[in-house]
C-alpha atoms as a PDB file:
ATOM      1  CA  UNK A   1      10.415  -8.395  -6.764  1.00  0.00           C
ATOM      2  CA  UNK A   2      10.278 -11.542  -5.379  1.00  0.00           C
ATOM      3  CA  UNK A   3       9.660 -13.298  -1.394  1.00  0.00           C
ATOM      4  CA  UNK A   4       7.718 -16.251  -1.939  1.00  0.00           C
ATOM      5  CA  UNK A   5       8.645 -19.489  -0.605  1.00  0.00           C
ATOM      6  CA  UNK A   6       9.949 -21.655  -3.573  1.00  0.00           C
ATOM      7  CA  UNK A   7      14.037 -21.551  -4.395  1.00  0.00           C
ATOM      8  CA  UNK A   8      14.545 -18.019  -6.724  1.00  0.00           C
ATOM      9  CA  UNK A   9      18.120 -17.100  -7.253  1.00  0.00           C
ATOM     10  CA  UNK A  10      19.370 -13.433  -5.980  1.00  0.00           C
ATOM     11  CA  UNK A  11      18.454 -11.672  -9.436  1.00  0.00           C
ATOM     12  CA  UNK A  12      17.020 -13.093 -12.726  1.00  0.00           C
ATOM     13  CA  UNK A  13      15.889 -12.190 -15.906  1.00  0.00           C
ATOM     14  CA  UNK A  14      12.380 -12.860 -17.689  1.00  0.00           C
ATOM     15  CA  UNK A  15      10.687 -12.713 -20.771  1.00  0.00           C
ATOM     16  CA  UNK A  16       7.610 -12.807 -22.073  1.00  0.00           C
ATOM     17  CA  UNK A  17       8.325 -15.067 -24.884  1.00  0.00           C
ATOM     18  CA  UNK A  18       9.433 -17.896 -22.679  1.00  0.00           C
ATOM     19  CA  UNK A  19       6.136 -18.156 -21.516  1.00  0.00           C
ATOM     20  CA  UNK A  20       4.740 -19.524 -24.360  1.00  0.00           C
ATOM     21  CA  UNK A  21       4.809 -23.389 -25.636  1.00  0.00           C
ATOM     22  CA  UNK A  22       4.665 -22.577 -29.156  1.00  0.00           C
ATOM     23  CA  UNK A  23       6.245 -19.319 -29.973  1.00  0.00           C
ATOM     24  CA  UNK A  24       7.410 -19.627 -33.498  1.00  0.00           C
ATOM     25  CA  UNK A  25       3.772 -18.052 -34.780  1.00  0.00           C
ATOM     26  CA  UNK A  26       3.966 -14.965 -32.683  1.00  0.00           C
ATOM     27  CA  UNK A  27       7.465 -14.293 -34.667  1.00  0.00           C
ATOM     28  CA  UNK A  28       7.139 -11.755 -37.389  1.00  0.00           C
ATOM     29  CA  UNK A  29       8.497 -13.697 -40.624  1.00  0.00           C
ATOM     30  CA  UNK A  30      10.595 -10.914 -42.372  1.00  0.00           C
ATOM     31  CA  UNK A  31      13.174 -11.055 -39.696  1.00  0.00           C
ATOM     32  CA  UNK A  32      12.169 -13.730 -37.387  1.00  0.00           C
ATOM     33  CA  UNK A  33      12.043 -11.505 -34.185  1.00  0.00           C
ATOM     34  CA  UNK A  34       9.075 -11.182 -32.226  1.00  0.00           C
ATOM     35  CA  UNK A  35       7.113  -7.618 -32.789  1.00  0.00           C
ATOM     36  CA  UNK A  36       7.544  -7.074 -28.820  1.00  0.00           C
ATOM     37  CA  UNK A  37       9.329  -8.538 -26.086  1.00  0.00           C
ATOM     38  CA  UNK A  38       8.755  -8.036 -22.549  1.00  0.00           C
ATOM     39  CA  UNK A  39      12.029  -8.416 -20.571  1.00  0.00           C
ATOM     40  CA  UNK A  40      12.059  -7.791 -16.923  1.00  0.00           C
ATOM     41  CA  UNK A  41      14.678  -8.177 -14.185  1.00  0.00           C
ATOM     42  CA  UNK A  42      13.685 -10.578 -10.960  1.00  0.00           C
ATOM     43  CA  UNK A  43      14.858  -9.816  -7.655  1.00  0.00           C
ATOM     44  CA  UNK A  44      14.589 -12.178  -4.545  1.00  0.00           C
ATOM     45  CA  UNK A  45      13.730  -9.751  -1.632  1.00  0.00           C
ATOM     46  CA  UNK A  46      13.298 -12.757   0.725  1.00  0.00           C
ATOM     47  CA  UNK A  47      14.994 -11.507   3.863  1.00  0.00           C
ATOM     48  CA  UNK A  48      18.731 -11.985   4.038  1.00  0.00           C
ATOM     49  CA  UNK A  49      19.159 -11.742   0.352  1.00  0.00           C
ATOM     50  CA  UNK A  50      19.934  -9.270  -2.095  1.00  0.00           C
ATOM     51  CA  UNK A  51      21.386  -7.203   0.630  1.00  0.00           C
ATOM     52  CA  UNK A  52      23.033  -4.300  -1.347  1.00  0.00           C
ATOM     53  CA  UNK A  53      19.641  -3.261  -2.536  1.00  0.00           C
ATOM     54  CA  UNK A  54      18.164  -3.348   1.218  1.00  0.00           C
ATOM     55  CA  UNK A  55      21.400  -0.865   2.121  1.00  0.00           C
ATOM     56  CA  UNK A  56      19.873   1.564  -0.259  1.00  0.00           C
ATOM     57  CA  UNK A  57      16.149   1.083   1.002  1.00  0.00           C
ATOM     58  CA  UNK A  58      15.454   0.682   4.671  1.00  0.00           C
ATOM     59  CA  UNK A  59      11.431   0.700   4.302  1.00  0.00           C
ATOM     60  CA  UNK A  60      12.080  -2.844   1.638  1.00  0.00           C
ATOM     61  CA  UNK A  61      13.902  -3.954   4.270  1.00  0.00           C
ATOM     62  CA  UNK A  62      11.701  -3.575   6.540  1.00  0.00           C
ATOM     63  CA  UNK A  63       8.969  -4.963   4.202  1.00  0.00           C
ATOM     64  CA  UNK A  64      11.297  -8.068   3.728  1.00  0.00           C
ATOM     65  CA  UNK A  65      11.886  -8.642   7.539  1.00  0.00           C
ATOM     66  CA  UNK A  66       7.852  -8.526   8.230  1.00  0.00           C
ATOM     67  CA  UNK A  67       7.215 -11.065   5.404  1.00  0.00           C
ATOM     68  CA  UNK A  68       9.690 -13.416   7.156  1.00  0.00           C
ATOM     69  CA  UNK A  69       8.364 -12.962  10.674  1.00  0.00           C
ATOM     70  CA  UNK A  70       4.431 -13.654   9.003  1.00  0.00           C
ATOM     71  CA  UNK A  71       6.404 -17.160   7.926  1.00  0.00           C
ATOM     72  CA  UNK A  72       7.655 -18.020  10.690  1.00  0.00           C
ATOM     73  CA  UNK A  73       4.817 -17.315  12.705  1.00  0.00           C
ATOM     74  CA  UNK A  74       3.425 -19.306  10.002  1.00  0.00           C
ATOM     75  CA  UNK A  75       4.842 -22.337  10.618  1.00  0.00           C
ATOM     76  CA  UNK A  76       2.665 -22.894  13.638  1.00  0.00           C
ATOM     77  CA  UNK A  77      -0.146 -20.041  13.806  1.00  0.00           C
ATOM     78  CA  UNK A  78      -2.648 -19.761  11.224  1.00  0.00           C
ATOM     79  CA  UNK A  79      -2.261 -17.502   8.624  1.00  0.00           C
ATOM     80  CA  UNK A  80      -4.484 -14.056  10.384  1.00  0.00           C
ATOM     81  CA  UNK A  81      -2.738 -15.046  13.575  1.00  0.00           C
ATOM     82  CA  UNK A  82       0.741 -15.041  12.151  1.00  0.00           C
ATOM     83  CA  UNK A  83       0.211 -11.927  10.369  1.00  0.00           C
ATOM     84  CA  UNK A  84      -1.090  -9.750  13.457  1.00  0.00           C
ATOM     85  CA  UNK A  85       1.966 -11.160  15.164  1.00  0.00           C
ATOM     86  CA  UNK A  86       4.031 -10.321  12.510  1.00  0.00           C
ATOM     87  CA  UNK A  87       2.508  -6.525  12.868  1.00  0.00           C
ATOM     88  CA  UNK A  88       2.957  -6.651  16.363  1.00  0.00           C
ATOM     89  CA  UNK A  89       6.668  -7.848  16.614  1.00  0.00           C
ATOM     90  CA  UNK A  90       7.602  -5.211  13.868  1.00  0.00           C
ATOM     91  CA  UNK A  91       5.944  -2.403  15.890  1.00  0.00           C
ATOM     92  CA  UNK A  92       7.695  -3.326  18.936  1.00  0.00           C
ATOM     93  CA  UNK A  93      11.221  -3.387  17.378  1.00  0.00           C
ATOM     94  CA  UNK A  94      10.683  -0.407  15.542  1.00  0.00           C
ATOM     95  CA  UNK A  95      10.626  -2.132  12.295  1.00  0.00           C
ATOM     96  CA  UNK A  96       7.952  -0.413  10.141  1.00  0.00           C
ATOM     97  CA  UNK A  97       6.389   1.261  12.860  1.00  0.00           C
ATOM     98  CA  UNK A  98       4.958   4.506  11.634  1.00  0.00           C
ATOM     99  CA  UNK A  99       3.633   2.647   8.834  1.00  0.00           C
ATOM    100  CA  UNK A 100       2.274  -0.187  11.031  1.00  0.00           C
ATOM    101  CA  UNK A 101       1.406   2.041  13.323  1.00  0.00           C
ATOM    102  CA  UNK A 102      -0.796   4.111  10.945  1.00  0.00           C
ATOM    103  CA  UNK A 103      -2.131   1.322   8.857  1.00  0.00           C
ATOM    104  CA  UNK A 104      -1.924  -2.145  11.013  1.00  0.00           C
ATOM    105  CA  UNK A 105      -5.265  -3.227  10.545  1.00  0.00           C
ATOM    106  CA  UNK A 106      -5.169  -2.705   6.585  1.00  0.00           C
ATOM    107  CA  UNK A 107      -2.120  -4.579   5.952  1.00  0.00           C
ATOM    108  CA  UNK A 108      -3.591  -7.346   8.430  1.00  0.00           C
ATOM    109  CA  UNK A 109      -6.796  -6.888   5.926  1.00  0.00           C
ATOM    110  CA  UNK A 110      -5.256  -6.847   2.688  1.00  0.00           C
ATOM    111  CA  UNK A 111      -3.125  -9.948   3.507  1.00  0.00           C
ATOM    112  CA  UNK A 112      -5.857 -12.632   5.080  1.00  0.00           C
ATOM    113  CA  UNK A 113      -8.659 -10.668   2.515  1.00  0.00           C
ATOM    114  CA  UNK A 114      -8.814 -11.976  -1.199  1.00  0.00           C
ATOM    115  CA  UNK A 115      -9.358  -8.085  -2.897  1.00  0.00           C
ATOM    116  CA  UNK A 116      -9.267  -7.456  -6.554  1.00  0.00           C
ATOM    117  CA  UNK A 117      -6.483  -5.076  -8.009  1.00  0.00           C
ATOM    118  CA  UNK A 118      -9.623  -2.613  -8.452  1.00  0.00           C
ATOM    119  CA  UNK A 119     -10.138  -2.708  -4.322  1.00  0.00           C
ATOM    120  CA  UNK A 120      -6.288  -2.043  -3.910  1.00  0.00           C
ATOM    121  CA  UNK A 121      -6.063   0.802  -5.675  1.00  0.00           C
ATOM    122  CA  UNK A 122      -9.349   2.114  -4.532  1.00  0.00           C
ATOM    123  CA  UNK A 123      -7.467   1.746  -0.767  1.00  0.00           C
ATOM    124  CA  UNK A 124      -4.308   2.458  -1.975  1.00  0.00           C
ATOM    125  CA  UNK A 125      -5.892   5.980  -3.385  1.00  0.00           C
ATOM    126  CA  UNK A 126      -8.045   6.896   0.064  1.00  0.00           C
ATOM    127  CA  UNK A 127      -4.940   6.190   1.745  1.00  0.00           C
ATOM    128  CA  UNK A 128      -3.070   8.713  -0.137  1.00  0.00           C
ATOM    129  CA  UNK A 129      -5.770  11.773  -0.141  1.00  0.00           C
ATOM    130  CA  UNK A 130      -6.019  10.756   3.617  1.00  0.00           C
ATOM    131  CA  UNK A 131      -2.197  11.271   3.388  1.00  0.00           C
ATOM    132  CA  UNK A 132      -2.379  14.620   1.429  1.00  0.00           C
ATOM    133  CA  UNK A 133      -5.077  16.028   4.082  1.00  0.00           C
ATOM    134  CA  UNK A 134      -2.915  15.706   7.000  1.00  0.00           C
ATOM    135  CA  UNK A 135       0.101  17.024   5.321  1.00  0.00           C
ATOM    136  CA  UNK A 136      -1.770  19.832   3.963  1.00  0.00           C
ATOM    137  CA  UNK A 137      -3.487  20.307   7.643  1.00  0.00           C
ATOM    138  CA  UNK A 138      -0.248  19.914   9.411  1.00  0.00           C
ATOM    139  CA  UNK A 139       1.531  22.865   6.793  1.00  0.00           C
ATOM    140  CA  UNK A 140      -0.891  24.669   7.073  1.00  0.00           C
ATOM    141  CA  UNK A 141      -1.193  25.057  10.652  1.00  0.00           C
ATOM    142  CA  UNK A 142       2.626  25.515  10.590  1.00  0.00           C
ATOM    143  CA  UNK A 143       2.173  28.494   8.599  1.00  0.00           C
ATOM    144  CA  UNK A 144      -0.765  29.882   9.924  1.00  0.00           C
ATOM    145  CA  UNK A 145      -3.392  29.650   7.127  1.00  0.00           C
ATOM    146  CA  UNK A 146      -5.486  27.131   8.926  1.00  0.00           C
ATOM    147  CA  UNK A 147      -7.302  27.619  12.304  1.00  0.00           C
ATOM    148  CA  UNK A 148      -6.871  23.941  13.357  1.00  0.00           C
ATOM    149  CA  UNK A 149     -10.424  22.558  14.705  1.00  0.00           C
ATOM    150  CA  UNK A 150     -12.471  24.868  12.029  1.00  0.00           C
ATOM    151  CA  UNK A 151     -10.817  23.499   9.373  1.00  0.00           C
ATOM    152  CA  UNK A 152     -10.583  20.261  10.480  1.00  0.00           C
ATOM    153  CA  UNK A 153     -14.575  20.239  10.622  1.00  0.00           C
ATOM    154  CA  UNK A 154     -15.157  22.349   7.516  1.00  0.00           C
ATOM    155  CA  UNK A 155     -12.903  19.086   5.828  1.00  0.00           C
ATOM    156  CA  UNK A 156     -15.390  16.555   7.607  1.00  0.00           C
ATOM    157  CA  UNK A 157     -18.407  18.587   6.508  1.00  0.00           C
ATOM    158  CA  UNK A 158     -16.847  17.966   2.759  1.00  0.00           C
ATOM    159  CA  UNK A 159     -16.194  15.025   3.015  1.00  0.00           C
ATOM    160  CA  UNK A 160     -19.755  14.287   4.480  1.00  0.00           C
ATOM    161  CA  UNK A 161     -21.619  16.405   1.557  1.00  0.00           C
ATOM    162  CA  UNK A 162     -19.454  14.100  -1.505  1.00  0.00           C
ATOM    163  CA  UNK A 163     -20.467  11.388   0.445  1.00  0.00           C
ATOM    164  CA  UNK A 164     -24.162  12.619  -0.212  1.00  0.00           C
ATOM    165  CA  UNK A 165     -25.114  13.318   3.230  1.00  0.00           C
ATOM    166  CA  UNK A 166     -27.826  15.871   4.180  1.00  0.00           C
ATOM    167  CA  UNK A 167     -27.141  19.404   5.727  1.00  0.00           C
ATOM    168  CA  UNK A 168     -28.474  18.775   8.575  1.00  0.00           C
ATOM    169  CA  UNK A 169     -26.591  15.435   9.378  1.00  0.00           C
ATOM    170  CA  UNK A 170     -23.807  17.290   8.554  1.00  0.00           C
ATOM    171  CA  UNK A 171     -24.992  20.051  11.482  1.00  0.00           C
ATOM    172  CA  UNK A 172     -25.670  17.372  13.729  1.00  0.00           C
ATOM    173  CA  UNK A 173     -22.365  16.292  13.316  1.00  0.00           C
ATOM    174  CA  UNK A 174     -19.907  18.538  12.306  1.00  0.00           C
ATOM    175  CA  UNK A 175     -21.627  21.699  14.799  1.00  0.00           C
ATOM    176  CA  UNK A 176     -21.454  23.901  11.770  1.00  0.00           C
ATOM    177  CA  UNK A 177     -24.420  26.080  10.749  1.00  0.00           C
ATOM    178  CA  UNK A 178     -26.601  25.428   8.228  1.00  0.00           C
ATOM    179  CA  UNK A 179     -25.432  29.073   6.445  1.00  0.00           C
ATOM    180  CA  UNK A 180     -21.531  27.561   6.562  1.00  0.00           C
ATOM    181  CA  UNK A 181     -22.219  24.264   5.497  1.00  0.00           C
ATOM    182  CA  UNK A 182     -24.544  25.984   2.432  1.00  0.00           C
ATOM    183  CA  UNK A 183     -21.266  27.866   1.077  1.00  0.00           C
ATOM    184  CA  UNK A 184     -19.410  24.855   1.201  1.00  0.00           C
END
């Protein structure tokens, strides 16, 4: 997917091969065909294009129409500045907003911070157990299994013990005794 600013038509097609100078040596010389190609379809998300695919998916729609309000704020804020506007604007006309909402201040973050793919997916994977946890706390409470505020510390206390902390840190934080946070 593409919604950068250089001229990209509506949908094209790629290949790996094309992206070499010199590609008659990577040919296999029985048959003259390459021993893999990578072919991949391009499309331009840029807001106001491609609009059958943004029919069938309201949250890349929604993705498309913040990247265009972080340009145009762009065109006279700095780059931080147009991108906590951008947050901002979306939130207000309900474009986004749980997600924004939720996770503002990472997506302003990840978008002025230069991170590694290794620091995305590290975020990208707290973001989903975080996720998981309050689904599973929220279910659970709907069914009756879970005792709200117990849980919700005995959860804390686990987290705090993987994280290597102490018992009694844990105590001191959590309220728990030392005998509960021992059988956890």
């Amino acid at each position: 997917m593409y919604n950068g600013r250089d001229e990209c038509p509506d949908r094209q097609e790629l290949r790996l091969s094309n992206a070499f100078k010199d590609i008659q040596g990577l040919k296999q010389s029985s048959n003259n065909e390459f021993p893999l190609e990578l072919t991949v379809q391009v499309y331009n998300i840029n807001h106001g294009r491609n609009l059958e695919i943004f029919k069938k998916c309201e949250t890349l729609y929604g993705y498309s129409f913040f990247i265009e309000k972080i340009k145009e704020f762009n065109a006279y804020l700095t780059l931080e500045e147009s991108i906590i506007n951008a947050v901002k604007y979306c939130v207000e006309h309900n474009i986004l907003r749980e997600f924004l909402e939720r996770h503002g201040s990472e997506v302003i973050n990840m978008l002025t911070d230069e991170l590694t793919i290794e620091e995305i997916v590290e975020v990208r994977a707290k973001e989903a157990e975080e996720e998981g946890r309050e689904k599973g706390m929220e279910r659970g409470l709907r069914e009756g299994r879970i005792k709200g505020r117990e849980e919700e510390k005995l959860t804390i206390a686990r987290n705090l013990l993987a994280e290597g902390s102490t018992p009694e840190f844990v105590k001191k934080i959590t309220g728990l005794s030392i005998e509960e946070i021992a059988k956890l």
